[in-house]
N, C-alpha and C. Protein backbone atom coordinates (compact mmCIF):
# COMPACT_ATOMS: atom_id res chain seq x y z
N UNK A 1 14.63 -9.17 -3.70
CA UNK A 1 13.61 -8.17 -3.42
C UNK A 1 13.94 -7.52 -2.09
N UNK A 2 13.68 -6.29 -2.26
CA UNK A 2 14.45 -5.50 -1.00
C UNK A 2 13.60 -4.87 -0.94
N UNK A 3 12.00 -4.54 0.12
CA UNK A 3 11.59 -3.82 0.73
C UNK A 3 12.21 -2.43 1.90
N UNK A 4 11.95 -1.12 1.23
CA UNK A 4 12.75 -0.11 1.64
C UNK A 4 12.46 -0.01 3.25
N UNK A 5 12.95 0.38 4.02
CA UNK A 5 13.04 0.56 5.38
C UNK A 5 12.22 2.03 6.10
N UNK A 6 12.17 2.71 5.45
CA UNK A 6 12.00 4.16 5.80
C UNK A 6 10.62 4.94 4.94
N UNK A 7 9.59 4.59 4.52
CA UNK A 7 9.18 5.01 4.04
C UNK A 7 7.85 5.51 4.64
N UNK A 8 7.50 6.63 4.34
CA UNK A 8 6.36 7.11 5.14
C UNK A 8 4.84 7.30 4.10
N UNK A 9 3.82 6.93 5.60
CA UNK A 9 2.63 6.97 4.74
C UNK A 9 1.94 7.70 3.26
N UNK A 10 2.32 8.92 3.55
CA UNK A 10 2.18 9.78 2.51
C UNK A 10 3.15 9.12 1.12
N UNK A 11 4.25 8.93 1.64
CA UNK A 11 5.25 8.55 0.41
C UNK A 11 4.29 7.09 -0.69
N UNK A 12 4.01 6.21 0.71
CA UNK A 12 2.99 4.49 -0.03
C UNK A 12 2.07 4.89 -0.25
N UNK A 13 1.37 6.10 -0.02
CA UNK A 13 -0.23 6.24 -0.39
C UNK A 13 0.14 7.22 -1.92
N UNK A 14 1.00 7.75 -2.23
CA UNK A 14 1.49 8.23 -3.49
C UNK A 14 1.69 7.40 -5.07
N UNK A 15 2.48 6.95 -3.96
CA UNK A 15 3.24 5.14 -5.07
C UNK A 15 1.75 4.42 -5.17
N UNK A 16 0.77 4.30 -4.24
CA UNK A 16 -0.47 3.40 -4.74
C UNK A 16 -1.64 3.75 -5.55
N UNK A 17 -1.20 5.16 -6.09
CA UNK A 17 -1.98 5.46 -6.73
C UNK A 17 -1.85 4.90 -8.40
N UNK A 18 -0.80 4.36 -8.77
CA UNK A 18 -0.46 3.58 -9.93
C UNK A 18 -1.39 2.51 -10.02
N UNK A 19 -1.86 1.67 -8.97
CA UNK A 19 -2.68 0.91 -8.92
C UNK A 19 -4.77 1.41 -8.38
N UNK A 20 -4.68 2.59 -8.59
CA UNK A 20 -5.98 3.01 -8.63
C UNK A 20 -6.32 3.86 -7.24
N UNK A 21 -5.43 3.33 -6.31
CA UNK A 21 -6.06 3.38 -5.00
C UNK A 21 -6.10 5.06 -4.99
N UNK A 22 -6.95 5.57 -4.12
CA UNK A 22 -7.54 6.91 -3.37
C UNK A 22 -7.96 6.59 -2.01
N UNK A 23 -7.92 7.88 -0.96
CA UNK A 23 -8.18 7.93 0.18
C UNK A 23 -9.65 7.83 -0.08
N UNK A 24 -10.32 6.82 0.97
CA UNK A 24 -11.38 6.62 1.37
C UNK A 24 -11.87 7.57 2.13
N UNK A 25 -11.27 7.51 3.45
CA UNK A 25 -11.04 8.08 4.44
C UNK A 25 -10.33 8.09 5.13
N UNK A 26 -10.28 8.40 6.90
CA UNK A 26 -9.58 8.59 7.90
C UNK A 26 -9.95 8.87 8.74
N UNK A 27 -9.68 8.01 9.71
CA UNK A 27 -9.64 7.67 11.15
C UNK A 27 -8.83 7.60 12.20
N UNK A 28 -8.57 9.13 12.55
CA UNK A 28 -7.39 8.69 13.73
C UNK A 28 -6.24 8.39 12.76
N UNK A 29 -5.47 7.62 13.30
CA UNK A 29 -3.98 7.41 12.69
C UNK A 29 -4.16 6.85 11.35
N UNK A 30 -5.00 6.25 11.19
CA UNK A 30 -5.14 4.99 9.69
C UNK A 30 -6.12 5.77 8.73
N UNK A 31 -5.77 5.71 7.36
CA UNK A 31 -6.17 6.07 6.32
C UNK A 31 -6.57 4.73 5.45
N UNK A 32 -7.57 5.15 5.13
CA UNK A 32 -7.93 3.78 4.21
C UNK A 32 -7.96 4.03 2.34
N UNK A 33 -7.88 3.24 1.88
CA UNK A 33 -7.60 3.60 1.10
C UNK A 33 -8.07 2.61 -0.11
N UNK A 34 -9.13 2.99 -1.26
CA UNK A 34 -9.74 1.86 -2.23
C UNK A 34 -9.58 2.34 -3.55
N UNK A 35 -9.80 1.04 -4.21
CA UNK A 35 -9.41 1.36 -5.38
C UNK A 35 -10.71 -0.06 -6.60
N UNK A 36 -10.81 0.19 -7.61
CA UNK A 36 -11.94 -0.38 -8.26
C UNK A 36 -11.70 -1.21 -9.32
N UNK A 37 -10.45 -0.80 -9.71
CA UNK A 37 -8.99 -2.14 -10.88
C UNK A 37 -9.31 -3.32 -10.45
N UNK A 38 -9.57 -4.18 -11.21
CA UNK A 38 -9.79 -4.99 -11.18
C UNK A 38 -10.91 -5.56 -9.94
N UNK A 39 -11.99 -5.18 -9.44
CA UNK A 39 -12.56 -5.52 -8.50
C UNK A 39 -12.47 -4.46 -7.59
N UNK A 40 -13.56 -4.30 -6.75
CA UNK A 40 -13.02 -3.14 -5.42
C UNK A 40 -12.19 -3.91 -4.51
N UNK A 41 -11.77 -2.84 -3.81
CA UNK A 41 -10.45 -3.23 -2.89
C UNK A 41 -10.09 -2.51 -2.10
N UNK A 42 -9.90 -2.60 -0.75
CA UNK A 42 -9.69 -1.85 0.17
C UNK A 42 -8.34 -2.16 1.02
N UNK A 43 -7.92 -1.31 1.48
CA UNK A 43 -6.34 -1.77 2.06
C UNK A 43 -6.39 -0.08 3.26
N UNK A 44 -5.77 -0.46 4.60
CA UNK A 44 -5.73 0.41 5.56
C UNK A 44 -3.91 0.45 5.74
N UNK A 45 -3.79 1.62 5.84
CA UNK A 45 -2.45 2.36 5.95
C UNK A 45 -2.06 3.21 7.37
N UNK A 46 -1.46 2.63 8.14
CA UNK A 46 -1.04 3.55 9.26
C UNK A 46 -0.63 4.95 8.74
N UNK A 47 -1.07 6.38 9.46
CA UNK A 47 -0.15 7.46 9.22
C UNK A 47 0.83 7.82 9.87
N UNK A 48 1.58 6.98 9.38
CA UNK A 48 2.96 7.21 10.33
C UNK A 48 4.03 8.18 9.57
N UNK A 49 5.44 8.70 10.56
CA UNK A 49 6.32 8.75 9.40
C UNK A 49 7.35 7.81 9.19
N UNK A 50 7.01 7.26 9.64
CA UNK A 50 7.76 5.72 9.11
C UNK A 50 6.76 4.26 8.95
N UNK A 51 6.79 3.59 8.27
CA UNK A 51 5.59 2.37 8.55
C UNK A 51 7.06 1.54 9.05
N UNK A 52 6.43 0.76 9.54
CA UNK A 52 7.38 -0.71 10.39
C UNK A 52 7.13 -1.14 9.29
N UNK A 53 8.25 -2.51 8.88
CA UNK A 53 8.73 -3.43 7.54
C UNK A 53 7.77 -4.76 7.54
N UNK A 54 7.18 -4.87 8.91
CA UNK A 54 5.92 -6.15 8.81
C UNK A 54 4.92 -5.42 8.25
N UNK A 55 4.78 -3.98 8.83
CA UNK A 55 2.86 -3.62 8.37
C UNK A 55 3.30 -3.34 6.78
N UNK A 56 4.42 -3.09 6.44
CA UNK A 56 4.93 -2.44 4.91
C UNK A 56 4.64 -3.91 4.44
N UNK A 57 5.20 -5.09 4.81
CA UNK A 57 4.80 -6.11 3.97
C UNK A 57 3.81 -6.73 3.82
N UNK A 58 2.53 -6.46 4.81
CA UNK A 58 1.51 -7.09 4.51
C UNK A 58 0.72 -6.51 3.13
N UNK A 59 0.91 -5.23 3.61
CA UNK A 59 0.33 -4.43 2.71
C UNK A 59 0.83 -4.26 1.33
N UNK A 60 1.84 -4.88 0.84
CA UNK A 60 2.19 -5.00 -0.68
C UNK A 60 1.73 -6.62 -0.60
N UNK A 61 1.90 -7.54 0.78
CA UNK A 61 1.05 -8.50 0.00
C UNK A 61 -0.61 -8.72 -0.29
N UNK A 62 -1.00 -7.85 0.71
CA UNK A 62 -2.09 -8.13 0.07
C UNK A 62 -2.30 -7.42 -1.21
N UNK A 63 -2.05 -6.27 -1.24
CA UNK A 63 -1.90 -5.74 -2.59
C UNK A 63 -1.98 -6.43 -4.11
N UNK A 64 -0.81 -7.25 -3.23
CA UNK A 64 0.10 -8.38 -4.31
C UNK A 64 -1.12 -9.63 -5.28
N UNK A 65 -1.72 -10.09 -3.67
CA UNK A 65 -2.92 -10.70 -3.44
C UNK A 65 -4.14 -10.71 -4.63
N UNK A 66 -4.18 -9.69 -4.70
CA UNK A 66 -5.42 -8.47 -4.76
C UNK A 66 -5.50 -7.92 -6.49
N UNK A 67 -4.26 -7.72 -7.26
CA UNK A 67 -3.76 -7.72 -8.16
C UNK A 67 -3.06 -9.32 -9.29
N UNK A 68 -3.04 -10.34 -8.25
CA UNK A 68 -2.70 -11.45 -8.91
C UNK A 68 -1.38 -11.49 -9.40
N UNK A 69 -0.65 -10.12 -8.54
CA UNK A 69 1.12 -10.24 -8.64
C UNK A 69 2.06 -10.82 -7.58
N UNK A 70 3.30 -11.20 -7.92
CA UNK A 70 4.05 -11.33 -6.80
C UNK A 70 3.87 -10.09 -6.15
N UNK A 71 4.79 -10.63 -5.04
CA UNK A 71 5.13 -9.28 -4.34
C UNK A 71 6.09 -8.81 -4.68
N UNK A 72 7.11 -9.37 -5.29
CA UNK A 72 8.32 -8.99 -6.20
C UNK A 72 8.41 -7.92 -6.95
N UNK A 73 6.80 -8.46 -8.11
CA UNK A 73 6.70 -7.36 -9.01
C UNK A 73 5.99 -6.42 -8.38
N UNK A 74 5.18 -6.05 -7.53
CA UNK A 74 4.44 -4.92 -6.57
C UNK A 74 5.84 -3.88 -5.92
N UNK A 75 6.55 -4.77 -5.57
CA UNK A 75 8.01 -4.04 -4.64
C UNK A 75 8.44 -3.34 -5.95
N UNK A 76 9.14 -4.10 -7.17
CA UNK A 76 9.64 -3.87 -8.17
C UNK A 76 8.92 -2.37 -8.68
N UNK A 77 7.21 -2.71 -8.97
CA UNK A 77 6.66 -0.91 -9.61
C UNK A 77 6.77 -0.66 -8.53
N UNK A 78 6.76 -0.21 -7.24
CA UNK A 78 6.43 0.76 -6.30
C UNK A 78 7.50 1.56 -5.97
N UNK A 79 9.03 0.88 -6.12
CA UNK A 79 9.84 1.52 -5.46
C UNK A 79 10.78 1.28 -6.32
């Protein structure tokens, strides 16, 4: 599993729409972002143009979490 290096907010808030998610809102740099699949669910996204590879991985795990997938298969559909 190879989490991509370079990817920018707009690009993960695109790709998460496979899993339901929509902008909540926004605050300053962070966009939040929920979704109602399987349960509501909320997950916050830096707007960066790059995310750092820790905040990129929390956020497919909780995702991961959240969905009852690896993170494998979350990495696997997203990218």
């Amino acid at each position: 599993m190879r989490i991509p290096r370079n990817i920018s907010a707009k690009e993960l808030i695109v790709k998460l729409e496979i899993y339901g998610y929509e902008v909540q809102r926004q605050k300053g740099s962070h966009v939040r972002l929920i979704t109602s699949l399987e349960g509501q669910h909320h997950v916050t996204v830096p707007n960066h143009s790059s995310i750092k590879i820790g905040t990129l991985s929390g956020i497919i795990s909780d995702v991961a979490a959240h969905f009852k997938k690896s993170k494998e298969e979350i990495v696997n559909e997203l990218f």
